[in-house]
Protein backbone atom coordinates (compact mmCIF):
# COMPACT_ATOMS: atom_id res chain seq x y z
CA UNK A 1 118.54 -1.51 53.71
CA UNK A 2 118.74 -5.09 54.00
CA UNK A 3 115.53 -7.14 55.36
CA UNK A 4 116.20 -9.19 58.33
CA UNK A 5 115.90 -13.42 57.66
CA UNK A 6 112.63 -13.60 59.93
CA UNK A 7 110.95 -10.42 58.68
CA UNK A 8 111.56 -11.96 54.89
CA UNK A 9 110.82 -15.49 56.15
CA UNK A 10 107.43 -13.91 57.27
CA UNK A 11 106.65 -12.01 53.34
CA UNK A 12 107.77 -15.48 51.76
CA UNK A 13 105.13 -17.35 53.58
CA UNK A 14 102.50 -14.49 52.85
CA UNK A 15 103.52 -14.35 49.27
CA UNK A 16 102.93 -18.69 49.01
CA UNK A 17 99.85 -18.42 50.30
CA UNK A 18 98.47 -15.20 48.05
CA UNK A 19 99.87 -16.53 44.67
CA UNK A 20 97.96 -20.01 45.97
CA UNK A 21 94.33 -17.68 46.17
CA UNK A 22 95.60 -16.42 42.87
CA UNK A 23 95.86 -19.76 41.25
CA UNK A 24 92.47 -20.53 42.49
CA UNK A 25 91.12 -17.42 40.91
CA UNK A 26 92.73 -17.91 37.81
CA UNK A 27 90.24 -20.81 36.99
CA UNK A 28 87.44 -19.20 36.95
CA UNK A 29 87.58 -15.39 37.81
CA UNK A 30 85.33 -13.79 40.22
CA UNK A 31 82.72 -11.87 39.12
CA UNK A 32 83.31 -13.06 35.17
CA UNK A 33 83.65 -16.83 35.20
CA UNK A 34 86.60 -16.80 33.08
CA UNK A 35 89.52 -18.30 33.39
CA UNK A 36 92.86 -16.43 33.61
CA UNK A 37 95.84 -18.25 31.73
CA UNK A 38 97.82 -15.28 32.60
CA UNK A 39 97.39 -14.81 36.41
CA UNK A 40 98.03 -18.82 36.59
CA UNK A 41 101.43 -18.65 34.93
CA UNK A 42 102.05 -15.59 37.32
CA UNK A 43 100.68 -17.26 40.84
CA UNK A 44 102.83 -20.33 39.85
CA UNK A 45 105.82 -18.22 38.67
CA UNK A 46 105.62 -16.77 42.39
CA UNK A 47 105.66 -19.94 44.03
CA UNK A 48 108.27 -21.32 41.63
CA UNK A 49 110.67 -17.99 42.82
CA UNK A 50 109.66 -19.30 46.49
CA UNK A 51 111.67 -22.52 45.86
CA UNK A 52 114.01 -21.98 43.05
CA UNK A 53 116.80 -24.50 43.43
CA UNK A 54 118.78 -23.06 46.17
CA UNK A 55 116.10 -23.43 48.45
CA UNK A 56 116.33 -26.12 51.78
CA UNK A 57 113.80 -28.65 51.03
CA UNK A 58 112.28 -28.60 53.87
CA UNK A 59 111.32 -24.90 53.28
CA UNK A 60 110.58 -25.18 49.71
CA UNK A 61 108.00 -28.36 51.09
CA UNK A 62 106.46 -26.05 53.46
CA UNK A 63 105.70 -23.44 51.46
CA UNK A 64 104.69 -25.80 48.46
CA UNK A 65 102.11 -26.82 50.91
CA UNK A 66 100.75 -23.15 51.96
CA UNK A 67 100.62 -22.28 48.29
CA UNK A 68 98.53 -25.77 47.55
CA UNK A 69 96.34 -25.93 50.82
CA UNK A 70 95.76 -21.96 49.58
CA UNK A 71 94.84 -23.08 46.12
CA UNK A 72 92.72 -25.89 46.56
CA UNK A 73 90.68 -24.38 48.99
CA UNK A 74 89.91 -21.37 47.07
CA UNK A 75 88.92 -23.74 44.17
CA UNK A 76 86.34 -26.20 46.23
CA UNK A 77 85.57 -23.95 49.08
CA UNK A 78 81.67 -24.71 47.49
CA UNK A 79 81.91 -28.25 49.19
CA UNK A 80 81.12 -26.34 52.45
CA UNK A 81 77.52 -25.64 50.63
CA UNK A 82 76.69 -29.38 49.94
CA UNK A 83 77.57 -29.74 53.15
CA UNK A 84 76.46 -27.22 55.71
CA UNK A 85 73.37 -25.97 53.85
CA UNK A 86 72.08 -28.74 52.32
CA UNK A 87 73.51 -31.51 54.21
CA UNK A 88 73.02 -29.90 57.48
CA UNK A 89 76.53 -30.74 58.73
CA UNK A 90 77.74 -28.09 61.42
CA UNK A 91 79.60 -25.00 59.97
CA UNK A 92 82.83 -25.63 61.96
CA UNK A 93 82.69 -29.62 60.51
CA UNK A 94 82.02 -28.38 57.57
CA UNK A 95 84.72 -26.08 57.18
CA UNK A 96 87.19 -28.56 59.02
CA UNK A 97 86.04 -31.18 55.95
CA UNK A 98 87.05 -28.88 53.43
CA UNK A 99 90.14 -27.68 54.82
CA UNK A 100 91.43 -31.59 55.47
CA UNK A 101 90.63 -32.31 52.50
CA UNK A 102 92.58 -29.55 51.41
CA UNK A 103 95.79 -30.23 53.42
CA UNK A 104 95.49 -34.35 52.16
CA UNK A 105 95.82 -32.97 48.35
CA UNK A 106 98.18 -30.43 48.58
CA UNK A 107 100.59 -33.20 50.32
CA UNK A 108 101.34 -33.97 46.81
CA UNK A 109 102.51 -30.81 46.38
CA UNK A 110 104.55 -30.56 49.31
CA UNK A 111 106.26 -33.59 48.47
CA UNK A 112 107.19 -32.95 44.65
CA UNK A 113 108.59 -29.41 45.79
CA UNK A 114 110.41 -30.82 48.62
CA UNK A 115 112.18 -33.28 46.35
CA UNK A 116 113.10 -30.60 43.55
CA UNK A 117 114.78 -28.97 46.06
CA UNK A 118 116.57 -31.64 47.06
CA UNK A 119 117.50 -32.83 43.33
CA UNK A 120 118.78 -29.27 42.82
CA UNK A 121 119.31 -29.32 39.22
CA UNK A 122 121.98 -26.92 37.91
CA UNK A 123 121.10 -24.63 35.09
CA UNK A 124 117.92 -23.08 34.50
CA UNK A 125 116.58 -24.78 31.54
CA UNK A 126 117.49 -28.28 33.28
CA UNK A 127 115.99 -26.66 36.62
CA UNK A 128 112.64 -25.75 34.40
CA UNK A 129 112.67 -29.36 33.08
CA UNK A 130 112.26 -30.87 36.37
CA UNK A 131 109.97 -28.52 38.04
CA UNK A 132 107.19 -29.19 35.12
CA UNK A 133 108.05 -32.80 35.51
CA UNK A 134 107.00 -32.64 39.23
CA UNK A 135 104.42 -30.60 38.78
CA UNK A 136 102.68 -33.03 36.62
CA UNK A 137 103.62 -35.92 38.86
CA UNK A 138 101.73 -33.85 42.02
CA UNK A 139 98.94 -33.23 39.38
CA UNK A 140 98.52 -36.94 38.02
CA UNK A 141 98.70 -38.19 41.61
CA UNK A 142 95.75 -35.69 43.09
CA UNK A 143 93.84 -36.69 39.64
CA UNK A 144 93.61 -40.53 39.78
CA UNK A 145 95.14 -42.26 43.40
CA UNK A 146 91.77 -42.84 45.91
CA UNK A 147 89.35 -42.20 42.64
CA UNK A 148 91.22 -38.89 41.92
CA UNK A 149 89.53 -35.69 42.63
CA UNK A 150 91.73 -33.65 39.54
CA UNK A 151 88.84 -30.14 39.73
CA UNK A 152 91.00 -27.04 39.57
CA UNK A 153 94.22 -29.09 37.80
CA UNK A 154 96.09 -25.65 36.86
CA UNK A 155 95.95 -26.23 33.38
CA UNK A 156 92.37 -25.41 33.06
CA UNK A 157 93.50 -22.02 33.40
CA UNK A 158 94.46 -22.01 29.62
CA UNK A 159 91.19 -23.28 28.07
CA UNK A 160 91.52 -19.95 26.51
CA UNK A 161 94.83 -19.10 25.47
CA UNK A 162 97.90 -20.06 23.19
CA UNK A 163 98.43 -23.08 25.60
CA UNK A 164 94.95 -24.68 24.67
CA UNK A 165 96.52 -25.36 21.50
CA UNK A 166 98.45 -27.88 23.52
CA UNK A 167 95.40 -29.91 24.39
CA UNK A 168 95.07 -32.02 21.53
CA UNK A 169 98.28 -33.27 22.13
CA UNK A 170 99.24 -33.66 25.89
CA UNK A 171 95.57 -32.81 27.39
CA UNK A 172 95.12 -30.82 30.47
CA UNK A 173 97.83 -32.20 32.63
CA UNK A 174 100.34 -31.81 29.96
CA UNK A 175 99.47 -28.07 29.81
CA UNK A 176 99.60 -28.02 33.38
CA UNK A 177 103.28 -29.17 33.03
CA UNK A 178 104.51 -26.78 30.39
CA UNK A 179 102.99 -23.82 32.40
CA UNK A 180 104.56 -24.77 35.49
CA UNK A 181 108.25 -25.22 32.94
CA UNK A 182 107.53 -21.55 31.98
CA UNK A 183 106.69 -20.27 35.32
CA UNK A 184 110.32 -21.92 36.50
CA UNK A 185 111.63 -19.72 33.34
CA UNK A 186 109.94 -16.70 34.53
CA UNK A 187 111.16 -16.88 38.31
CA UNK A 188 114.84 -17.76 37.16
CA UNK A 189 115.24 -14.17 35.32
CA UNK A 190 118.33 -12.24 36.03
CA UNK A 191 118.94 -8.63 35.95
CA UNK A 192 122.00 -9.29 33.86
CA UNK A 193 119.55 -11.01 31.55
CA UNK A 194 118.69 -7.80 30.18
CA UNK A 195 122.39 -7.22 28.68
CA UNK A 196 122.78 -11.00 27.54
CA UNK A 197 122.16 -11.71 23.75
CA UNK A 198 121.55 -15.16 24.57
CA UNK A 199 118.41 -14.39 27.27
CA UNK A 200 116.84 -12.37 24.15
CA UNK A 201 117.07 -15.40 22.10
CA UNK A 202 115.62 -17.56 24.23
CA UNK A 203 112.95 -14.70 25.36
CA UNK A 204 112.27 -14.57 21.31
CA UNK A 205 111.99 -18.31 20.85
CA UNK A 206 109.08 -18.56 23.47
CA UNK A 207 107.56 -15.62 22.81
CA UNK A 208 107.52 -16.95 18.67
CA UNK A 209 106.77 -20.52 19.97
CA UNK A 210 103.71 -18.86 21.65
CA UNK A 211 102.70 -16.96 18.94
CA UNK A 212 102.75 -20.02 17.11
CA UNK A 213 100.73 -21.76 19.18
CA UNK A 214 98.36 -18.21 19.55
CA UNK A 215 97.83 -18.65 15.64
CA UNK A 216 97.05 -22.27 15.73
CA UNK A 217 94.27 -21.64 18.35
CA UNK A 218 92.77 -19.14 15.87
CA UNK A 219 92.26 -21.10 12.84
CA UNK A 220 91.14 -24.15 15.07
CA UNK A 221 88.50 -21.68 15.82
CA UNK A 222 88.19 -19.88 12.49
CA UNK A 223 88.68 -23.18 10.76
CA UNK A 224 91.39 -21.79 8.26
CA UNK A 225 93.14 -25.25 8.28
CA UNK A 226 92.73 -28.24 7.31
CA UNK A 227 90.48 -29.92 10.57
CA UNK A 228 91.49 -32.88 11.85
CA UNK A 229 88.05 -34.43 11.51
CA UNK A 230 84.97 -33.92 9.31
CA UNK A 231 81.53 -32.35 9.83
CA UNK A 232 78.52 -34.34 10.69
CA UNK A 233 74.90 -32.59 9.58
CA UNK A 234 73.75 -30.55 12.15
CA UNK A 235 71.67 -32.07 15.22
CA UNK A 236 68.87 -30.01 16.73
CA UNK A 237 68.64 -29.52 20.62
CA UNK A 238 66.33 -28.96 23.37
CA UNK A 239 67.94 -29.26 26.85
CA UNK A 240 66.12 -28.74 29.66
CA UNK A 241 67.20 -26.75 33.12
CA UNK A 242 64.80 -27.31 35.47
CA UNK A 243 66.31 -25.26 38.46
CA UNK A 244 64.76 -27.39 41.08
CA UNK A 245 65.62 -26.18 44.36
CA UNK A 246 68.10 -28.70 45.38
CA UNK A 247 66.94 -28.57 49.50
CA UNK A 248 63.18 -29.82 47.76
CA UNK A 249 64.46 -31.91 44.43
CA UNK A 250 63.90 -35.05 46.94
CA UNK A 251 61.04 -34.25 49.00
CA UNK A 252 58.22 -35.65 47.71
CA UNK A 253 55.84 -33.02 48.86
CA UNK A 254 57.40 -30.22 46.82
CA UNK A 255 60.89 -31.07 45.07
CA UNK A 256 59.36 -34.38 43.29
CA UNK A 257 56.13 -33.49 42.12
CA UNK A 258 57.43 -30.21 40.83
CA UNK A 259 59.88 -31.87 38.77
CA UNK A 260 58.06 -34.97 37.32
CA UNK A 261 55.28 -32.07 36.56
CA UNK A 262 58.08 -29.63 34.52
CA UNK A 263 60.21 -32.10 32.81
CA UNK A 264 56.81 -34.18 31.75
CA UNK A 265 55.69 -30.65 29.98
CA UNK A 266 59.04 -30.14 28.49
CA UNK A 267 59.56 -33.68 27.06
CA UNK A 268 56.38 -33.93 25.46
CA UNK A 269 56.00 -30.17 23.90
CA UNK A 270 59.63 -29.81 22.37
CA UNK A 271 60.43 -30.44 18.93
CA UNK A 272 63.90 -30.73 18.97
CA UNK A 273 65.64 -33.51 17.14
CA UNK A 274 67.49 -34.19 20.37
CA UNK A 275 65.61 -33.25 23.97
CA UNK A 276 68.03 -33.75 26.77
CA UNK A 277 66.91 -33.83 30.40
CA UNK A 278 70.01 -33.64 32.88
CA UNK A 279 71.08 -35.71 35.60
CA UNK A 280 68.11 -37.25 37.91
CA UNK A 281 65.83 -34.67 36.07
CA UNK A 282 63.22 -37.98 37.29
CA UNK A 283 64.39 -38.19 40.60
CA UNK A 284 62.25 -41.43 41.45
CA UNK A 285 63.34 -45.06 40.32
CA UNK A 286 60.70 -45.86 37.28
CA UNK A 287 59.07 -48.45 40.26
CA UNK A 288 58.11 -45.47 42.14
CA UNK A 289 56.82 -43.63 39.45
CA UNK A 290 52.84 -42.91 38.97
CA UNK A 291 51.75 -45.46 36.25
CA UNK A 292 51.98 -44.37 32.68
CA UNK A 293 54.53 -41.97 33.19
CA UNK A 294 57.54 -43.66 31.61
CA UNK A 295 55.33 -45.37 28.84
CA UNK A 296 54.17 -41.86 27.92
CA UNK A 297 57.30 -40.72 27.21
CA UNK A 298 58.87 -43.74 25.72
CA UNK A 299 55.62 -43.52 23.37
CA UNK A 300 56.65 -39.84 22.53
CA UNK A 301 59.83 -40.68 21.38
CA UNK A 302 59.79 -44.02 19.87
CA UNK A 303 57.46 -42.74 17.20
CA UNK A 304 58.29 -39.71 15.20
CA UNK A 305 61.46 -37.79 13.99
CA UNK A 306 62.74 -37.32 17.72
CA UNK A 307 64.97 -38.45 20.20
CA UNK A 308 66.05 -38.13 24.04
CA UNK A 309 68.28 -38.59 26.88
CA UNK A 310 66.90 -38.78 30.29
CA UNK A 311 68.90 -39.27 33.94
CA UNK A 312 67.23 -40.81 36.35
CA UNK A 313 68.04 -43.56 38.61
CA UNK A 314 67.80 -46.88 37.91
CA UNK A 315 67.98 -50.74 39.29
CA UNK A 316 66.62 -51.82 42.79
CA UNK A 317 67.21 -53.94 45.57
CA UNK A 318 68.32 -57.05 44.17
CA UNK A 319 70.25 -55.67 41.60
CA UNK A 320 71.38 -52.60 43.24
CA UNK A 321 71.10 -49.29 42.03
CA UNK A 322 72.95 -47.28 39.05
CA UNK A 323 72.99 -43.46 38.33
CA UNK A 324 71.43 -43.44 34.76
CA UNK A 325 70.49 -42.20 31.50
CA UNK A 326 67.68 -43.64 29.88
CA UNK A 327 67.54 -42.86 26.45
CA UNK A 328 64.32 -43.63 23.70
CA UNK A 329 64.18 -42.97 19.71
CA UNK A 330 62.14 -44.55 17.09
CA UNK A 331 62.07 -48.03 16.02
CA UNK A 332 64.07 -49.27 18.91
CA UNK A 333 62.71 -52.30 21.06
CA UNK A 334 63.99 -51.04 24.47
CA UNK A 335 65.05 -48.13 26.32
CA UNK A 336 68.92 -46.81 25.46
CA UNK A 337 70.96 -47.40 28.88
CA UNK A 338 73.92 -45.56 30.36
CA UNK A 339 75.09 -46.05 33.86
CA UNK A 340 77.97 -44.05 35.60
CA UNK A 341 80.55 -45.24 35.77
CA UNK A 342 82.90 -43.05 37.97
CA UNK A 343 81.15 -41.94 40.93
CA UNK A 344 81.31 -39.88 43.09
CA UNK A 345 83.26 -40.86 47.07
CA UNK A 346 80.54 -39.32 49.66
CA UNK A 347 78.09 -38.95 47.35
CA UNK A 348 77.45 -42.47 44.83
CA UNK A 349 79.24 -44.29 47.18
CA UNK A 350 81.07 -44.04 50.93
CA UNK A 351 84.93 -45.23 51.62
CA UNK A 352 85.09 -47.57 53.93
CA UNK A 353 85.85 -47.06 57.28
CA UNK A 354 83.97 -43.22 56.67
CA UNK A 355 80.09 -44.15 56.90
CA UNK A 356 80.09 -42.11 60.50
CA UNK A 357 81.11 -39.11 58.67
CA UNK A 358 77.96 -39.35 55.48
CA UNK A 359 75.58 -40.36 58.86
CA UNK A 360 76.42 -36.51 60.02
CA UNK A 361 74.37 -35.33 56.90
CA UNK A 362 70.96 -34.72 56.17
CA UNK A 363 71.72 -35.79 52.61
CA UNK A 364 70.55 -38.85 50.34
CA UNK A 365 73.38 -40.92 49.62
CA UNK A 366 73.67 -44.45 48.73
CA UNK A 367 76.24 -46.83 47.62
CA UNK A 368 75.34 -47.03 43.86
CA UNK A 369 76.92 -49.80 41.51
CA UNK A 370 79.13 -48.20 39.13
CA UNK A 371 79.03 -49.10 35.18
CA UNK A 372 81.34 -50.38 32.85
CA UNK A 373 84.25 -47.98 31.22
CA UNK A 374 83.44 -48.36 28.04
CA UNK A 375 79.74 -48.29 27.13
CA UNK A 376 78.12 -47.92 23.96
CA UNK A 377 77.19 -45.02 22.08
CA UNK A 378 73.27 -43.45 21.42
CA UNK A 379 73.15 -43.60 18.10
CA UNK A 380 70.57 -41.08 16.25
CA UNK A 381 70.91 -39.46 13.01
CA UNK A 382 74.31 -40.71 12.33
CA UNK A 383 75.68 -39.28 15.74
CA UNK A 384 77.15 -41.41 18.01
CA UNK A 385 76.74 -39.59 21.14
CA UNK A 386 78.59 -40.67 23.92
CA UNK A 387 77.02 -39.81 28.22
CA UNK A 388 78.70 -38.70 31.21
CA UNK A 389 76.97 -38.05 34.18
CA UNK A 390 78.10 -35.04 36.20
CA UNK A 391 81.89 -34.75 36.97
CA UNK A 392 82.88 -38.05 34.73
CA UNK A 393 83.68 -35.35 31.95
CA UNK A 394 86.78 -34.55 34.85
CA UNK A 395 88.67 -37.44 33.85
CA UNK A 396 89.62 -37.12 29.85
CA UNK A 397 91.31 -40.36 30.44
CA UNK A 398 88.34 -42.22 30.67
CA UNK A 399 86.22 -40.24 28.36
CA UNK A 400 89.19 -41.29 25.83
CA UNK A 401 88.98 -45.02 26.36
CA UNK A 402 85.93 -44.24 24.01
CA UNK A 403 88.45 -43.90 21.15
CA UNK A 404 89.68 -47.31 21.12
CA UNK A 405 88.22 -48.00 18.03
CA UNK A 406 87.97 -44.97 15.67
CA UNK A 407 85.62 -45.80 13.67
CA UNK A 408 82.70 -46.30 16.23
CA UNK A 409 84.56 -43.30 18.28
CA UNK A 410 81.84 -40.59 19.62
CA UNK A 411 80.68 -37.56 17.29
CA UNK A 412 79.39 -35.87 19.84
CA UNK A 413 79.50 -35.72 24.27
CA UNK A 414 76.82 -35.08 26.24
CA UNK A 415 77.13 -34.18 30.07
CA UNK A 416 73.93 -34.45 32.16
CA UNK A 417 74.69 -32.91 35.76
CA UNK A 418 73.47 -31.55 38.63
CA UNK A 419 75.68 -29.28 40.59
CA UNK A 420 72.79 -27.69 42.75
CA UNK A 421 74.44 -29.02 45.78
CA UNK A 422 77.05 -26.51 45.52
CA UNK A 423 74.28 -23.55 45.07
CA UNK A 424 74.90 -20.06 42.90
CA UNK A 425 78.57 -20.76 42.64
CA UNK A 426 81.70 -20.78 40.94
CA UNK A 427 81.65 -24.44 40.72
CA UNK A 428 79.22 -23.96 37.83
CA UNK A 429 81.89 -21.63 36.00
CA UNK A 430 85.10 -24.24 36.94
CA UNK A 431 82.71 -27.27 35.65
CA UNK A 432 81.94 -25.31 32.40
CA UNK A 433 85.97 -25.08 31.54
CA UNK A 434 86.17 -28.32 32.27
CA UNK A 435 83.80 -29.55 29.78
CA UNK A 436 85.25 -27.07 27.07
CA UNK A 437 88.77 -28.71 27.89
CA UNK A 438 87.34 -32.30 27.14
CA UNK A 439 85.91 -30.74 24.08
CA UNK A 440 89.83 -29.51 22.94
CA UNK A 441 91.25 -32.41 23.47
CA UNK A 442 89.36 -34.96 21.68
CA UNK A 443 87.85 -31.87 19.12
CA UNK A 444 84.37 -33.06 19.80
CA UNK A 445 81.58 -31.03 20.71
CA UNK A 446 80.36 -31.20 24.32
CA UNK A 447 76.62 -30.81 25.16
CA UNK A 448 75.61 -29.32 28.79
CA UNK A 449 72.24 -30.22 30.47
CA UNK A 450 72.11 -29.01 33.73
CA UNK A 451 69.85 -28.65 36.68
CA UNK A 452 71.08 -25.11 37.69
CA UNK A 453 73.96 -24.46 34.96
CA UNK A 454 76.03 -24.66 33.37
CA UNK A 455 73.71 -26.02 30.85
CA UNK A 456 75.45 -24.84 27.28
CA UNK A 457 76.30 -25.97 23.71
CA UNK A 458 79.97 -26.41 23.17
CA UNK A 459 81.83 -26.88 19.52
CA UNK A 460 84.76 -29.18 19.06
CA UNK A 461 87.01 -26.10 19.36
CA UNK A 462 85.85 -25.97 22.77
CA UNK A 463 83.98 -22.63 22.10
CA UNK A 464 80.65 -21.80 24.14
CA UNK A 465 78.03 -21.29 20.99
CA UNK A 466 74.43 -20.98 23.12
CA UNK A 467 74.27 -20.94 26.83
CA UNK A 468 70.95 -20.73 28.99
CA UNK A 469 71.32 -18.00 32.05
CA UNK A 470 72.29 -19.98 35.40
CA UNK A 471 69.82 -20.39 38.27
CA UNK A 472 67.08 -20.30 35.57
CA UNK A 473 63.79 -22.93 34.99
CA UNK A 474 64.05 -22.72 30.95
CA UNK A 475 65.01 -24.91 27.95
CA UNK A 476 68.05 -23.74 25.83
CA UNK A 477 67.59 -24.67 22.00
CA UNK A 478 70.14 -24.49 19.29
CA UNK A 479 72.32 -26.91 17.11
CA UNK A 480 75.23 -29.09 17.63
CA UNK A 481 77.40 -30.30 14.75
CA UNK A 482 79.46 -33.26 15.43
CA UNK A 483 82.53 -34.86 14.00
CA UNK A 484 83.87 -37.75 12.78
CA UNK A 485 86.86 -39.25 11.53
CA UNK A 486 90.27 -38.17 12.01
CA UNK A 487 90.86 -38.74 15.92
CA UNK A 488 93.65 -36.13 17.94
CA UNK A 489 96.96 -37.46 18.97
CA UNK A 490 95.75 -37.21 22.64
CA UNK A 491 92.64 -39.20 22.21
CA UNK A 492 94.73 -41.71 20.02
CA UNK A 493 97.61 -42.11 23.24
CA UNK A 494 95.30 -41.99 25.69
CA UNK A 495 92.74 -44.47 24.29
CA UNK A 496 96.15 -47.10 24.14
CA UNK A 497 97.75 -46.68 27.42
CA UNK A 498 95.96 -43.97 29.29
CA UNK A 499 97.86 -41.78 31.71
CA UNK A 500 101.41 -43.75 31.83
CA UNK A 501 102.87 -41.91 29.13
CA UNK A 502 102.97 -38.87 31.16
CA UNK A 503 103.59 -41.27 34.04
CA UNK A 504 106.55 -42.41 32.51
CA UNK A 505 107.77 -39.03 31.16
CA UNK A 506 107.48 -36.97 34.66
CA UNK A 507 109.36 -40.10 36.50
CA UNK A 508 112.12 -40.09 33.89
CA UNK A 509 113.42 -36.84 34.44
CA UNK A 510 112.62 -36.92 37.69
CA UNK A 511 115.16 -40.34 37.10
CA UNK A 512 117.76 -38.47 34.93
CA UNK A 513 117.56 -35.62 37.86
CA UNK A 514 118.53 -38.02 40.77
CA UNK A 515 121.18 -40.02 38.74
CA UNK A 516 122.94 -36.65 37.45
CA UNK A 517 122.80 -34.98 40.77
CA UNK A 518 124.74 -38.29 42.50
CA UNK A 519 127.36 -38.16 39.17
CA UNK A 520 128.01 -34.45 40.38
CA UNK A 521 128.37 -35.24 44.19
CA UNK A 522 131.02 -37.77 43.16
């Protein structure tokens, strides 16, 4: 019995916006943390079967922006914490906020779709082609146009996987493209595939180029290949998690003492090569600090067989004000210095024309001065170890501007953050693939010090080694072995020209598209 056009209209738009929750829960599955390669292929698979080629673009536009408005939401729904709870914005704002926020990135979405439907290559492989070439478009635009906001990009789905092999190549966005390529693959299939020799073929191929790719991932881990850079001798760590409540970590009559108090015990009683305090661990500018506080330290550290890396903020009213790291190890005549340099819109800093929307909130923000891209290592016992400060490690591109110069490249990452603003959440899971995917793609270790989690030692095969329980006071020790050396191909491209190549690759087929689909109307 044949389904009418509006009763199917009504499952299609049902089945865009379930495969979109899907996709969201793919990055970091509820309940585990993990991320689902699988169930990402399959939610985008769903949505590429929504607006194969024969689809009016209109349609295949609407429903690109259900399954994106979907997606996106399920992935930050935790801005509603920052904002509600701790900011004490009304619930219906809130929830407005994150929703038009929501609807403004999956536009991108709804465009790209929109326009493959219009382009309308003919045969699937071309068809697949241009649908990953879009898809990576949308994603590149969401990632860097008005600061990018890129959390949730699709390809951190695969940090586990035979696509992560990918990463040292393309990087995240790249995977993102050849999963959406194979989804297109997957939603073309035919019944009469099953009786063609050719569709086995192809099925073969991919399933042997994935195996491939399967088997590369496991000696990357295993190490049964030659690596593509050398072994550094092992660092010891201390990094602290001081779980301050994040509706007291700026009151002075509970928040602030409690953390000056626990990080000051921490810092001076570890015995870690390397102590690591995360971001605004001191949540006072050193001005406002009790006298003796900062020399104390700085005396701990500049004499002795130990180092550290402290955030706190920095600067004043002059000079403005930076989100830091201060950083102190011996025989050095001043303090190590890194400032942020990619902050956060809202938070570090407030769009213009939007200041009556941050005056809503109960929360301290400020308009911070950002630092420069590239910034020089902390170099201690032959590491250079390169900061980022909270969601910086979101944008490879800029982490990779590091490589410039191979030689004085970073050995190791270290990622001071403090996601307490989004409470118990699965932010901390989504922000811990992150982190390993920055660690596959440049094959550099990544080092977590959190306020609330994840705080965690990665290796440079993007593997979790030691990771302290979330929503825990504690201090997580173990050892970090850096690299050096031989740089990946991504890190190499990306260091050069940054995102264009993919730029340039997603608008020329999108190019070769239009111009063959205006040779076949004439």
């Amino acid at each position: 019995m044949a389904i009418s056009a509006p009763r199917a209209a009504r499952w299609h738009w049902a089945l865009a916006l379930l495969a979109g929750l899907a996709q969201a829960a793919s990055l970091a599955l509820p309940g585990s943390g993990a991320p689902q390669g699988g169930l990402q292929w399959l939610s985008l698979a769903a949505l590429a079967w929504l607006v194969r080629p024969a689809t009016p673009w209109r349609r295949a536009a609407a429903l690109g922006g259900v399954f994106a408005t979907a997606w996106l939401v399920g992935v930050f729904w935790w801005l509603f914490i920052s904002m509600h709870t701790y900011g004490g914005l009304a619930a219906p704002l809130a929830v407005l906020a994150v929703l038009g926020l929501a609807v403004f990135l999956a536009s991108y979405y709804a465009l790209v779709l929109g326009l493959f439907a219009a382009l309308a290559p003919a045969g699937r492989a071309r068809a697949a082609i241009v649908f990953g070439a879009l898809w990576l478009l949308a994603e590149l635009a969401r990632g860097t146009w008005w600061t990018g906001f890129p959390w949730g990009a699709s390809g951190y789905a695969h940090v586990d996987g035979p696509l992560a092999a990918l990463a040292r190549t393309v990087g995240v966005y790249g995977i993102s493209s050849v999963a959406a390529m194979l989804a297109m693959l997957l939603a073309q299939v035919r019944r009469s595939d099953v009786r063609s020799p050719r569709a086995w073929a192809l099925a073969a191929a991919l399933l042997a180029g994935l195996g491939a790719l399967a088997w590369q991932r496991h000696c990357a881990i295993e190490q049964c290949g030659a690596p593509a850079s050398a072994p550094t001798p092992a660092l010891s760590l201390a990094l602290l998690q001081g779980n301050i409540p994040q509706d007291e970590k700026f009151q002075p009559g509970s928040g602030v003492p409690l953390a000056l108090r626990w990080y000051a015990e921490q810092l001076h009683s570890a015995q870690a090569q390397l102590v690591v305090a995360p971001e605004t661990a001191i949540p006072l500018l050193p001005q406002q600090l009790m006298p003796g506080y900062l020399e104390a330290i700085a005396q701990r550290y500049t004499q002795g067989g130990q180092a550290a890396l402290v955030g706190m903020p920095l600067g004043d009213l002059e000079q403005g004000y930076t989100n830091s790291v201060q950083g102190w190890r011996p025989g050095q005549s001043a303090p190590y210095r890194y400032d942020k340099h990619h902050l956060v819109p809202f938070g570090e800093f407030i769009p213009p024309l939007f200041r009556w929307f941050t005056e809503l909130m109960n929360i301290p923000l400020g308009d911070f001065h950002r630092g420069s891209l590239r910034q020089t290592p902390f170099v201690w016992r032959g590491e250079r170890i390169a900061p980022n400060i909270c969601y910086e490690d979101l944008f490879g591109e800029e982490l990779g501007a590091r490589f410039a110069d191979p030689a004085q490249a970073p050995t190791v990452f270290v990622n001071l953050s403090n996601i307490g603003w989004f409470g118990d959440s699965v932010a901390i899971d989504q922000h811990l693939s992150i982190s390993r995917m920055r660690a596959l793609e440049f094959e550099r270790p990544m080092v977590r010090a959190t306020n609330t989690g994840a705080t965690a030692i990665i290796d440079h095969r993007g593997v979790v080694t030691h990771q302290l329980a979330r929503a825990t006071r504690g201090v997580l020790t173990g050892q970090v072995q850096g690299r050096s050396g031989a740089i990946t191909p991504y890190a190499a491209w990306v260091s050069r020209f940054g995102l264009w190549p993919l730029w340039i690759f997603g608008a020329g087929v999108v190019l070769a598209a239009w111009v063959l689909r205006r040779q076949g109307r004439h």
